[in-house]
N, C-alpha and C. Protein backbone atom coordinates (compact mmCIF):
# COMPACT_ATOMS: atom_id res chain seq x y z
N UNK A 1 62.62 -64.79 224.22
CA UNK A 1 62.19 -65.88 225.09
C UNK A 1 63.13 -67.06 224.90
N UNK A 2 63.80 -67.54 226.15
CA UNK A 2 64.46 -67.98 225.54
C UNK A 2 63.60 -69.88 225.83
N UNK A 3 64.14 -71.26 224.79
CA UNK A 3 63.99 -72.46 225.10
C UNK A 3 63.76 -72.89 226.15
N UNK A 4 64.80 -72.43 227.11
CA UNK A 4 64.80 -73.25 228.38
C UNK A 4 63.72 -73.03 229.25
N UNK A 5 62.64 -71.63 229.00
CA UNK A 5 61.34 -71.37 229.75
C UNK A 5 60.79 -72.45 228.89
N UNK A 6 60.27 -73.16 230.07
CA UNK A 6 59.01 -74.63 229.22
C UNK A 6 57.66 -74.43 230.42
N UNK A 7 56.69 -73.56 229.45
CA UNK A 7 55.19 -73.38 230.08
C UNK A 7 54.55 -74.83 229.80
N UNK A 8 53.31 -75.27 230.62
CA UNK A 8 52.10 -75.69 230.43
C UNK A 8 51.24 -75.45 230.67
N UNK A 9 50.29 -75.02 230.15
CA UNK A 9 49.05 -74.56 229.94
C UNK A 9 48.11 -75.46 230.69
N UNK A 10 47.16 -75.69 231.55
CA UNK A 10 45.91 -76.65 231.97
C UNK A 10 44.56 -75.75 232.01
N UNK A 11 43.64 -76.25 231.59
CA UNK A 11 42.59 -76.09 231.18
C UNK A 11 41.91 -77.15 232.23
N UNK A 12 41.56 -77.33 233.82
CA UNK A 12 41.61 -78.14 234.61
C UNK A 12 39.81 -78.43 234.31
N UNK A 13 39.84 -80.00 234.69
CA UNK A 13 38.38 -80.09 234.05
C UNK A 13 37.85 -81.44 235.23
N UNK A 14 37.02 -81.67 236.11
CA UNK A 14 36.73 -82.90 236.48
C UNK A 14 36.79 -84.87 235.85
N UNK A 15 36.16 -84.01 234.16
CA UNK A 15 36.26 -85.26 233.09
C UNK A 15 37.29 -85.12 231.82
N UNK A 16 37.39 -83.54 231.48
CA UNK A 16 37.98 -83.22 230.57
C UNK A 16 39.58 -82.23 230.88
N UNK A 17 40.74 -82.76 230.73
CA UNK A 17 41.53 -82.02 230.98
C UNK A 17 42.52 -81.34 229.40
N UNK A 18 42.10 -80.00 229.52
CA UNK A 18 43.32 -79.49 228.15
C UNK A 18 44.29 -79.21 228.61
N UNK A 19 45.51 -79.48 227.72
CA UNK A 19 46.74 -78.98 228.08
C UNK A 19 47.39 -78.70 226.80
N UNK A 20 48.16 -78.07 226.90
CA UNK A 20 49.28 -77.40 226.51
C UNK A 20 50.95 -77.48 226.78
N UNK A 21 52.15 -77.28 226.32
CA UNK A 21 53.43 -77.67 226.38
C UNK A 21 53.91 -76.33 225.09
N UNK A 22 54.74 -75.17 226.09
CA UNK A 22 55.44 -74.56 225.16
C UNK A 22 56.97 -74.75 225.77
N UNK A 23 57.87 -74.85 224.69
CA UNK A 23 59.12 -74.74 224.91
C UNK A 23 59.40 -73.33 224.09
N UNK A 24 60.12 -72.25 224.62
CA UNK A 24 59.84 -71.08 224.69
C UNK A 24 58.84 -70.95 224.34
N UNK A 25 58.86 -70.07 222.88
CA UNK A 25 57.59 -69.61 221.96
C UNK A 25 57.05 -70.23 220.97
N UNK A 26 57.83 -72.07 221.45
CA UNK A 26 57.17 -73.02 220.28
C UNK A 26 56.10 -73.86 220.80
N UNK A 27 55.27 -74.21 220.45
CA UNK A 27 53.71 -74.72 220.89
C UNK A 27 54.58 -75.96 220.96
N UNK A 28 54.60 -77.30 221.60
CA UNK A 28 55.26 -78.55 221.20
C UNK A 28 54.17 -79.05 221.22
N UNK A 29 53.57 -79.35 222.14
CA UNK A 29 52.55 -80.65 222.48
C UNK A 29 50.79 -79.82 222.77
N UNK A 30 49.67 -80.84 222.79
CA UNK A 30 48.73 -80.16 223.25
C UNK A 30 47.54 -81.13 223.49
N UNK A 31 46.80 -81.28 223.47
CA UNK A 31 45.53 -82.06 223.20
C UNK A 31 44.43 -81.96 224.94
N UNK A 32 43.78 -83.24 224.83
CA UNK A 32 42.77 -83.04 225.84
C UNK A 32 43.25 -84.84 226.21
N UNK A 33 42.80 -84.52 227.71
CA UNK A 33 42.77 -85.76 228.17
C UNK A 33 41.05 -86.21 228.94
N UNK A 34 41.08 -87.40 228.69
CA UNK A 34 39.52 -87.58 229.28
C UNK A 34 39.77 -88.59 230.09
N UNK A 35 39.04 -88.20 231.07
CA UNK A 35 39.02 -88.82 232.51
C UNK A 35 37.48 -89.51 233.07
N UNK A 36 37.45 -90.67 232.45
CA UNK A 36 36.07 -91.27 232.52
C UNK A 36 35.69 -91.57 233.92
N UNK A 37 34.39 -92.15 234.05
CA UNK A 37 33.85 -92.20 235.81
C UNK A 37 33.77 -91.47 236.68
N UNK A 38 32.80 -91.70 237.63
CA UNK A 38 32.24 -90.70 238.49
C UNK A 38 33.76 -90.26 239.77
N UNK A 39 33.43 -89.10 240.02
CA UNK A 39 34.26 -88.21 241.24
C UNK A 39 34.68 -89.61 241.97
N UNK A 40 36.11 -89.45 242.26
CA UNK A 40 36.37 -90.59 243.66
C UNK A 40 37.78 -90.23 243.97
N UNK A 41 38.54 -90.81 244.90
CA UNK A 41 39.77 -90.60 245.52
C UNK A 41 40.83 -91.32 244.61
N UNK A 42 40.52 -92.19 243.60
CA UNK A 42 40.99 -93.09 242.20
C UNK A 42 41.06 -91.99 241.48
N UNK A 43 39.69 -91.84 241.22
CA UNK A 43 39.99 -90.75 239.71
C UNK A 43 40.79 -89.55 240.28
N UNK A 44 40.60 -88.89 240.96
CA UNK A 44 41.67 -87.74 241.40
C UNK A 44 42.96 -88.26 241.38
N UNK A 45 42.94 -89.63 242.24
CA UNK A 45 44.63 -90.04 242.27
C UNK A 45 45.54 -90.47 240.34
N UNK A 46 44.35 -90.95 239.53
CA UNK A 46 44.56 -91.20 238.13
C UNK A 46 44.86 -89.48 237.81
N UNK A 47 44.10 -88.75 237.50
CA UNK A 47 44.12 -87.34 237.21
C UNK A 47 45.96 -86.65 237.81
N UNK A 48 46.02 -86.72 238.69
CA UNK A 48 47.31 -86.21 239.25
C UNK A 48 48.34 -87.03 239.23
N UNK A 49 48.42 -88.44 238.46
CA UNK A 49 49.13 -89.14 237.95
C UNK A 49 49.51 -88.84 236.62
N UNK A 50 48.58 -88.54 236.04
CA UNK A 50 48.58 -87.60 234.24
C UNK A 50 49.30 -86.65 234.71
N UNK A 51 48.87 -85.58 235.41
CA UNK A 51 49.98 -84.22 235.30
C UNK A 51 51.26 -84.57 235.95
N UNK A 52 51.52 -85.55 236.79
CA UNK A 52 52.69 -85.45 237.57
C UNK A 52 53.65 -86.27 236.03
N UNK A 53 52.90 -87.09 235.42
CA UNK A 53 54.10 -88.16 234.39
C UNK A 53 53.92 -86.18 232.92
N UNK A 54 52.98 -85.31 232.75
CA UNK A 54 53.27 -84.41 231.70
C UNK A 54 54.19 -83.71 232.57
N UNK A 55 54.19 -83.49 234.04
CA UNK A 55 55.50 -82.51 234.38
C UNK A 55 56.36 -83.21 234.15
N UNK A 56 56.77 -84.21 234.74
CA UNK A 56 57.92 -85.17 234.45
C UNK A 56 58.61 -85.37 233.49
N UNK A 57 57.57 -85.17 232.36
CA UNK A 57 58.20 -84.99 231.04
C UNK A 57 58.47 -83.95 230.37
N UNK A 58 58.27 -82.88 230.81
CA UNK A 58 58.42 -81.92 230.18
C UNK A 58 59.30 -80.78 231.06
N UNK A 59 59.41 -80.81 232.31
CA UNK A 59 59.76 -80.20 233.34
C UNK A 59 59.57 -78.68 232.94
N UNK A 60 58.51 -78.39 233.30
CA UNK A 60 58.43 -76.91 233.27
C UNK A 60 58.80 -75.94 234.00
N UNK A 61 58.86 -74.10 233.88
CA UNK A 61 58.99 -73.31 234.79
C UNK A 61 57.80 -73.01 235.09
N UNK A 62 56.85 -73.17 234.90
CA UNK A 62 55.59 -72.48 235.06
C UNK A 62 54.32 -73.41 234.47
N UNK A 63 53.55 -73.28 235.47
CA UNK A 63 52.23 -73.85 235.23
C UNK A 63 51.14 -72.16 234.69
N UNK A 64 50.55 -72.45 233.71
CA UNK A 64 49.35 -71.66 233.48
C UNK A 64 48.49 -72.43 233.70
N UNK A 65 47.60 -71.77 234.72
CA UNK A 65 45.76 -72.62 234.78
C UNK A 65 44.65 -71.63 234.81
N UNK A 66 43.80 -72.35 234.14
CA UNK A 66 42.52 -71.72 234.40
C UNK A 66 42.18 -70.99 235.62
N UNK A 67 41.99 -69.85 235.55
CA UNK A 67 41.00 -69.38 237.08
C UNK A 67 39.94 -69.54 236.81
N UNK A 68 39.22 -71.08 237.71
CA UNK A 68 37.84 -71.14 237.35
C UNK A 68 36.72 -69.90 237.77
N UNK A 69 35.57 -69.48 237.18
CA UNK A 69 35.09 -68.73 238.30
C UNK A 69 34.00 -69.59 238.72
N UNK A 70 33.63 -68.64 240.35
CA UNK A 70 32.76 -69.15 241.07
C UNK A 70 31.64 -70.33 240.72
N UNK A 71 30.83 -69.62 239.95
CA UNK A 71 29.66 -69.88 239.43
C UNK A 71 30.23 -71.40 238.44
N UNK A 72 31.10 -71.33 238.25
CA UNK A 72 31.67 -72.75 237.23
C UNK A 72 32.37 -73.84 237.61
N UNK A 73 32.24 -73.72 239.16
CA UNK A 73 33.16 -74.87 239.72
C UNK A 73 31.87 -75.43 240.53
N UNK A 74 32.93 -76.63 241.35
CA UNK A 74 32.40 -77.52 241.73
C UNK A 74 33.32 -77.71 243.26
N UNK A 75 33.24 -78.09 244.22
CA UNK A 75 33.98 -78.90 245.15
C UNK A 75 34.69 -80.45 244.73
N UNK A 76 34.49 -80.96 243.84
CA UNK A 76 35.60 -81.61 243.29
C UNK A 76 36.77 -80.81 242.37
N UNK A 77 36.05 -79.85 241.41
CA UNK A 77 36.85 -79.18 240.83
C UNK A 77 38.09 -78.50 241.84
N UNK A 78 37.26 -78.09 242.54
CA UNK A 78 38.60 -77.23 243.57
C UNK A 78 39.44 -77.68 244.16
N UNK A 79 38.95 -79.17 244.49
CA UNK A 79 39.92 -80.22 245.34
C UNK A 79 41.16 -80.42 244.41
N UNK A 80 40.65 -80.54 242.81
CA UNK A 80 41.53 -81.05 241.38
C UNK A 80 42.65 -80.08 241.52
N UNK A 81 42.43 -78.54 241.74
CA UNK A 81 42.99 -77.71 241.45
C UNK A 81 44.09 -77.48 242.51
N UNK A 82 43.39 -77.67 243.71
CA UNK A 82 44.28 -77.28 245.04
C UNK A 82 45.36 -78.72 244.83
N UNK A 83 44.80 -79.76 244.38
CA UNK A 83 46.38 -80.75 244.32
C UNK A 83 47.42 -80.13 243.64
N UNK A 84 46.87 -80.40 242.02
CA UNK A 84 47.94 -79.71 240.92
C UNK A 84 48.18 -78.37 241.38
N UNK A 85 48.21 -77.54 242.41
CA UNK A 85 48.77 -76.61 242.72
C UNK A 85 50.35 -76.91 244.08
N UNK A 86 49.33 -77.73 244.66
CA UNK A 86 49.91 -78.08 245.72
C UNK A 86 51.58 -78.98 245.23
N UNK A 87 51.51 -79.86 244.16
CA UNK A 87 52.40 -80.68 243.22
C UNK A 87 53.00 -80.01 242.99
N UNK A 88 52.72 -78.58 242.19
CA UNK A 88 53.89 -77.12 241.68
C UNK A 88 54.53 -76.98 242.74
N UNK A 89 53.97 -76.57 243.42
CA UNK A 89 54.38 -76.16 244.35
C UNK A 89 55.67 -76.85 245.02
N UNK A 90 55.36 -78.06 245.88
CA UNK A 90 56.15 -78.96 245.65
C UNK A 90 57.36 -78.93 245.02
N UNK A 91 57.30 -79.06 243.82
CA UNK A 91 58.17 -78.72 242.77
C UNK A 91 59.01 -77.74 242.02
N UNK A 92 58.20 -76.80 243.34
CA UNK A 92 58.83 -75.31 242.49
C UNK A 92 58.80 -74.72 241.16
N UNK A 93 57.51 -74.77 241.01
CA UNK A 93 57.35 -74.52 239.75
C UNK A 93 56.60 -73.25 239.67
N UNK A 94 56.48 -72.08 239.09
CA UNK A 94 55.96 -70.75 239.72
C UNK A 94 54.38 -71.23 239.14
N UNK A 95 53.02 -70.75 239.65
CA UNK A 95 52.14 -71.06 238.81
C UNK A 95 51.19 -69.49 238.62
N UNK A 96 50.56 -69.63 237.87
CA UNK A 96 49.96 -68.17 237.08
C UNK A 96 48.73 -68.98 236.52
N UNK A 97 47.83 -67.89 236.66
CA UNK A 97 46.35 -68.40 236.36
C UNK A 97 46.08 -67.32 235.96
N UNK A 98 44.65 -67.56 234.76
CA UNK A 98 44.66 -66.65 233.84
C UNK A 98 43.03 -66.99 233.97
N UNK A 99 41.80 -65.79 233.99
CA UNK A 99 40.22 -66.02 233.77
C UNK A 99 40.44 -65.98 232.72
N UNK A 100 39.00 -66.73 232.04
CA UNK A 100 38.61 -66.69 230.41
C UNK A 100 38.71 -65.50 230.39
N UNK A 101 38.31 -64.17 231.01
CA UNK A 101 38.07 -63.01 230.75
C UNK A 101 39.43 -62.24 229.97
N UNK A 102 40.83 -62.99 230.95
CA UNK A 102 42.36 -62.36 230.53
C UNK A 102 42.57 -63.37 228.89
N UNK A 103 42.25 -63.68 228.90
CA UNK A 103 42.20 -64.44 227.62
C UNK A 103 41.43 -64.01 226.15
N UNK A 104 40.17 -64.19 226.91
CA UNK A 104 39.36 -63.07 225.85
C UNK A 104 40.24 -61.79 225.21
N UNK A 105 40.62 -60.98 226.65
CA UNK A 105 41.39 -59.65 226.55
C UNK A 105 42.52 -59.63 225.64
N UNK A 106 43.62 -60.90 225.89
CA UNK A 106 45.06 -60.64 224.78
C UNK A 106 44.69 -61.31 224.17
N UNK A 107 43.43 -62.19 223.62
CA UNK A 107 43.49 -62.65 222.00
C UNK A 107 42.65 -61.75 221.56
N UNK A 108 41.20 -60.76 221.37
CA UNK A 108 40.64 -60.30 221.04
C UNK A 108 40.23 -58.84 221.67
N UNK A 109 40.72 -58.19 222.26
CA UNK A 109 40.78 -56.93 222.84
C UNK A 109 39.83 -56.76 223.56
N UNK A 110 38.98 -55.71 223.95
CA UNK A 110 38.27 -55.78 225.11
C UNK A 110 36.98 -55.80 224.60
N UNK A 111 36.21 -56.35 223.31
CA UNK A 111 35.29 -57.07 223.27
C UNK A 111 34.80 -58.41 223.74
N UNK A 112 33.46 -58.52 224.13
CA UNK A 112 33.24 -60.01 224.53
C UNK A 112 33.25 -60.89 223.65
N UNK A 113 33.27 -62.14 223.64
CA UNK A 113 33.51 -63.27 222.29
C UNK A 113 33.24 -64.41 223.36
N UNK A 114 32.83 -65.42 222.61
CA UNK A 114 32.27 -67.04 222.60
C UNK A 114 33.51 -67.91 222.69
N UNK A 115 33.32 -68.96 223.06
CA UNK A 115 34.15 -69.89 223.09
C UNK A 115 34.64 -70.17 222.38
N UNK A 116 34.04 -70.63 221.36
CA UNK A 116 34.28 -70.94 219.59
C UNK A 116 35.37 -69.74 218.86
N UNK A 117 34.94 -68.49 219.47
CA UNK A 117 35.54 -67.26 218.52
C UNK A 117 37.15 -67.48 219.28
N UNK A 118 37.14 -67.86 220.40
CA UNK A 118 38.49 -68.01 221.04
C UNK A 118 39.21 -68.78 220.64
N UNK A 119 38.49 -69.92 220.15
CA UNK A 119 39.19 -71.01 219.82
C UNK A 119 39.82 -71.00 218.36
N UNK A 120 39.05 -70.29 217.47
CA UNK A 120 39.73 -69.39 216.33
C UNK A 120 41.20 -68.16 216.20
N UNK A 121 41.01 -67.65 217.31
CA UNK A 121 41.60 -66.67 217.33
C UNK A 121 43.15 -67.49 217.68
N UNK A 122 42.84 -68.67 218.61
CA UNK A 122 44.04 -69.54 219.31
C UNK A 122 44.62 -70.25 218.01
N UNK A 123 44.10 -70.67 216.75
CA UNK A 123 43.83 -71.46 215.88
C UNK A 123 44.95 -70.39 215.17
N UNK A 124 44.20 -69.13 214.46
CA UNK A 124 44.87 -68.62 214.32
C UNK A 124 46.49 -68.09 214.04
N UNK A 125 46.54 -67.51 215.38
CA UNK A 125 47.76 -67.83 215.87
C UNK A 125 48.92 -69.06 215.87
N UNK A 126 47.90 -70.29 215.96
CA UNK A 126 48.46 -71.25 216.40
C UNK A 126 48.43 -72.07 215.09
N UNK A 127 48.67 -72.16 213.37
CA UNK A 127 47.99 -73.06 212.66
C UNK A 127 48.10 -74.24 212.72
N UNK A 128 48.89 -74.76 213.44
CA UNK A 128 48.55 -76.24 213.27
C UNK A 128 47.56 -76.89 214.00
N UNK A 129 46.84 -75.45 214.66
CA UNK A 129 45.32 -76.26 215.51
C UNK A 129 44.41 -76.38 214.76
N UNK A 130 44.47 -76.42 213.27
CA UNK A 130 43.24 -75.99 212.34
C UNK A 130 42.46 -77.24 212.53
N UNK A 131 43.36 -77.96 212.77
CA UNK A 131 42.56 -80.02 212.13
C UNK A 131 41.85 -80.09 213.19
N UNK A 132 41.84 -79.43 215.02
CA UNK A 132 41.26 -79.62 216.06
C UNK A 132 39.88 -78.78 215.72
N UNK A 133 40.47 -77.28 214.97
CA UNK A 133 39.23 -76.26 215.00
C UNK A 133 37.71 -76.77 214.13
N UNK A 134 38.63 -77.64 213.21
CA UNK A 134 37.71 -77.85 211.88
C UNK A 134 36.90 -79.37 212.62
N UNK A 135 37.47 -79.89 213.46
CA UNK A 135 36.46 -81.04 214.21
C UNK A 135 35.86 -80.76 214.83
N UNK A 136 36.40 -79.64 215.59
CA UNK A 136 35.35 -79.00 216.63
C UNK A 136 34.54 -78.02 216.08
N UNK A 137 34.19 -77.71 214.74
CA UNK A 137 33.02 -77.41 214.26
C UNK A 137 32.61 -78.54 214.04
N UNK A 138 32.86 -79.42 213.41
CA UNK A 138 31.83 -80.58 212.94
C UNK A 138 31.04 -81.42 214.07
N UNK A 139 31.14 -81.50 215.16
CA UNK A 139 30.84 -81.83 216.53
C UNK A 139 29.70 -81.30 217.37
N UNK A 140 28.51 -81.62 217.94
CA UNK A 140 27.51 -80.97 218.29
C UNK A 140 28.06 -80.33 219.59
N UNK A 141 28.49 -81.30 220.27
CA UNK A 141 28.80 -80.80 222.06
C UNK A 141 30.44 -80.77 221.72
N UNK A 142 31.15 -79.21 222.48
CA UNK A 142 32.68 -79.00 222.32
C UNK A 142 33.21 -80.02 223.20
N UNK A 143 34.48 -80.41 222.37
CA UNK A 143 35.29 -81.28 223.20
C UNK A 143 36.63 -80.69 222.81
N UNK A 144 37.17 -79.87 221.92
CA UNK A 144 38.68 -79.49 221.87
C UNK A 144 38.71 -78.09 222.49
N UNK A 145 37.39 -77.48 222.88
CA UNK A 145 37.41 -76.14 223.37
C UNK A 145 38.70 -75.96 224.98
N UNK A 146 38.80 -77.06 225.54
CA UNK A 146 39.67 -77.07 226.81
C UNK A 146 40.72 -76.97 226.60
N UNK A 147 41.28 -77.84 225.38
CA UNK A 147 42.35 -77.77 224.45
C UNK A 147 42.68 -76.08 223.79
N UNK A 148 41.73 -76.01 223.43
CA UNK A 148 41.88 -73.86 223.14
C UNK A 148 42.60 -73.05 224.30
N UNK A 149 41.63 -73.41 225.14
CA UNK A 149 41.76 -72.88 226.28
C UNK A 149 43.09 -72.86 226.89
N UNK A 150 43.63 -74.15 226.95
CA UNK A 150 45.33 -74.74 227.69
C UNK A 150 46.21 -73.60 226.62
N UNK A 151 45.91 -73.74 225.63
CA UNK A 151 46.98 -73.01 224.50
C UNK A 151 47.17 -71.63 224.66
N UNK A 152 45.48 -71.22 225.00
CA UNK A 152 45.71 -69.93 224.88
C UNK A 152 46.21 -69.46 226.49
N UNK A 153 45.90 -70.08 227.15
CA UNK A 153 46.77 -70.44 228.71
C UNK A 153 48.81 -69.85 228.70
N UNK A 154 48.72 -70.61 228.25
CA UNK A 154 50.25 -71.05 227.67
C UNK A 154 50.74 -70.05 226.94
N UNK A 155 49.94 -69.52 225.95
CA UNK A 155 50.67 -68.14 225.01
C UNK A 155 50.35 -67.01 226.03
N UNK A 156 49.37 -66.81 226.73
CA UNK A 156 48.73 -65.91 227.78
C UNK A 156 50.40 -65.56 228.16
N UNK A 157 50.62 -66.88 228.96
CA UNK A 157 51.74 -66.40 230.24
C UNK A 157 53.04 -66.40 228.87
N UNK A 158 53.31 -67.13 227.94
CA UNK A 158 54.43 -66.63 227.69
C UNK A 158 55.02 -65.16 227.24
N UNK A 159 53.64 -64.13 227.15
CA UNK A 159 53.76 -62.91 226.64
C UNK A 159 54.15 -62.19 227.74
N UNK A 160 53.29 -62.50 228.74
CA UNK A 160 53.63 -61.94 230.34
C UNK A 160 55.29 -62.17 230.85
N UNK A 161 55.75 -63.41 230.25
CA UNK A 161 56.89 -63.46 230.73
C UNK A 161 58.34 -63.06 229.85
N UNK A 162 57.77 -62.65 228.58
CA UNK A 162 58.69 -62.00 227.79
C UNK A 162 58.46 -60.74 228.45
N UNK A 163 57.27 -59.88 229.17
CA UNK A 163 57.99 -58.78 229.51
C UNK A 163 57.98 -58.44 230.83
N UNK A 164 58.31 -59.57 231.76
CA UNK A 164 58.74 -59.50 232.99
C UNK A 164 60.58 -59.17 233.05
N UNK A 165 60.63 -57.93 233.42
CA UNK A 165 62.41 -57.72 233.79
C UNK A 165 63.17 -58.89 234.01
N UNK A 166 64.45 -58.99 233.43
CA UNK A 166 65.44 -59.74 233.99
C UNK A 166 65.97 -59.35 234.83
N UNK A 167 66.19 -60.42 236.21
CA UNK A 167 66.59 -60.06 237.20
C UNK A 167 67.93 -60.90 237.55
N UNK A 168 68.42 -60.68 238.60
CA UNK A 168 69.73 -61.64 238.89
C UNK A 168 69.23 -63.04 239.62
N UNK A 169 69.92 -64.00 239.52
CA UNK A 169 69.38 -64.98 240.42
C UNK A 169 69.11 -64.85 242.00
N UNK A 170 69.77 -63.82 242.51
CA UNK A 170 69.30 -63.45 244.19
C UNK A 170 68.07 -62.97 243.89
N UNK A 171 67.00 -62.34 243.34
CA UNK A 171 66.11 -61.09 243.35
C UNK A 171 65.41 -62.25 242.91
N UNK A 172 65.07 -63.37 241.89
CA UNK A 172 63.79 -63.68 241.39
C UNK A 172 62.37 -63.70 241.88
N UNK A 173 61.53 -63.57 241.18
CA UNK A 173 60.33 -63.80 241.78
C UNK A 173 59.76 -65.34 242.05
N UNK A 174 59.13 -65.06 243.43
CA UNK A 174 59.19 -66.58 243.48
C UNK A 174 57.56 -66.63 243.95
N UNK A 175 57.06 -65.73 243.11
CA UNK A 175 55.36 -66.17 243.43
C UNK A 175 54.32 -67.17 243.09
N UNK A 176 54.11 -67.78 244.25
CA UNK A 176 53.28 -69.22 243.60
C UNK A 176 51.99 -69.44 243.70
N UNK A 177 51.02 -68.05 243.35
CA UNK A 177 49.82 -67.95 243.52
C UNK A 177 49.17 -68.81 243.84
């Protein structure tokens, strides 16, 4: 894999946004962003001001996002999603979405598991998330779980894209789900 692939991971959230930043196969950046106050054409425009200044800074090839499912969204949520898609896009940036379910699958095989167990398994893998894992046990209601989520987002697609063929620059894939 080489450096110059730079994933981000989003964990897209109405109040809570996780993200993620790999430069190849190195985790750089990560955390959660919180987005206080009720739904409005502000907070969306604040929200897509955050991802447009983390693309900006980081210029990625690829967005990983959550595939929310049905039952877990909202009509603001989808509005959130169809921008930051629409922005990639824009930008040319390929994007790939991953269900909790594909996640579950390449961190823990095809058993079911909890949020928490994911966020271990990401931890894991990942040790310098321990100081997030070990708060987010001490915590009644999860708040770094979105943060799990973006990471494991982010390692999701970088495995996918270590074994996507190299192609020539005429042939690439240019799918922007």
């Amino acid at each position: 894999m080489s450096r110059n692939t730079k994933i981000i991971g989003i964990s897209p959230g109405t109040r809570y946004i996780g993200y993620s930043v790999f430069y190849g196969s190195e985790l750089m950046d990560w955390g959660i962003k919180n987005m206080e106050g009720r739904w409005s054409k502000a907070k969306l425009a604040k929200i897509m001001t955050f991802m447009s200044d983390l693309i900006g800074q980081h210029k990625p090839n690829v967005l990983s996002i959550k595939l929310i499912h049905p039952s877990r969204s909202s009509g603001n949520l989808n509005q959130l999603i169809a921008k930051i898609k629409e922005s990639a896009n824009r930008k040319q940036i390929k994007i790939r979405r991953y269900s909790i379910k594909d996640l579950e699958t390449f961190f823990c095989g095809y058993g079911r598991i909890n949020k928490k167990t994911l966020a271990k398994k990401v931890a894991e893998k990942y040790p310098v998330l321990f100081n997030e894992l070990n708060r987010e046990k001490s915590i009644r209601n999860p708040y770094y779980i979105r943060m799990f989520e973006a990471v494991a987002l982010g390692s999701l697609c970088l495995s996918q894209q270590d074994k996507r063929p190299k192609t020539s620059s005429h042939h690439k894939n240019h799918d922007k789900t």
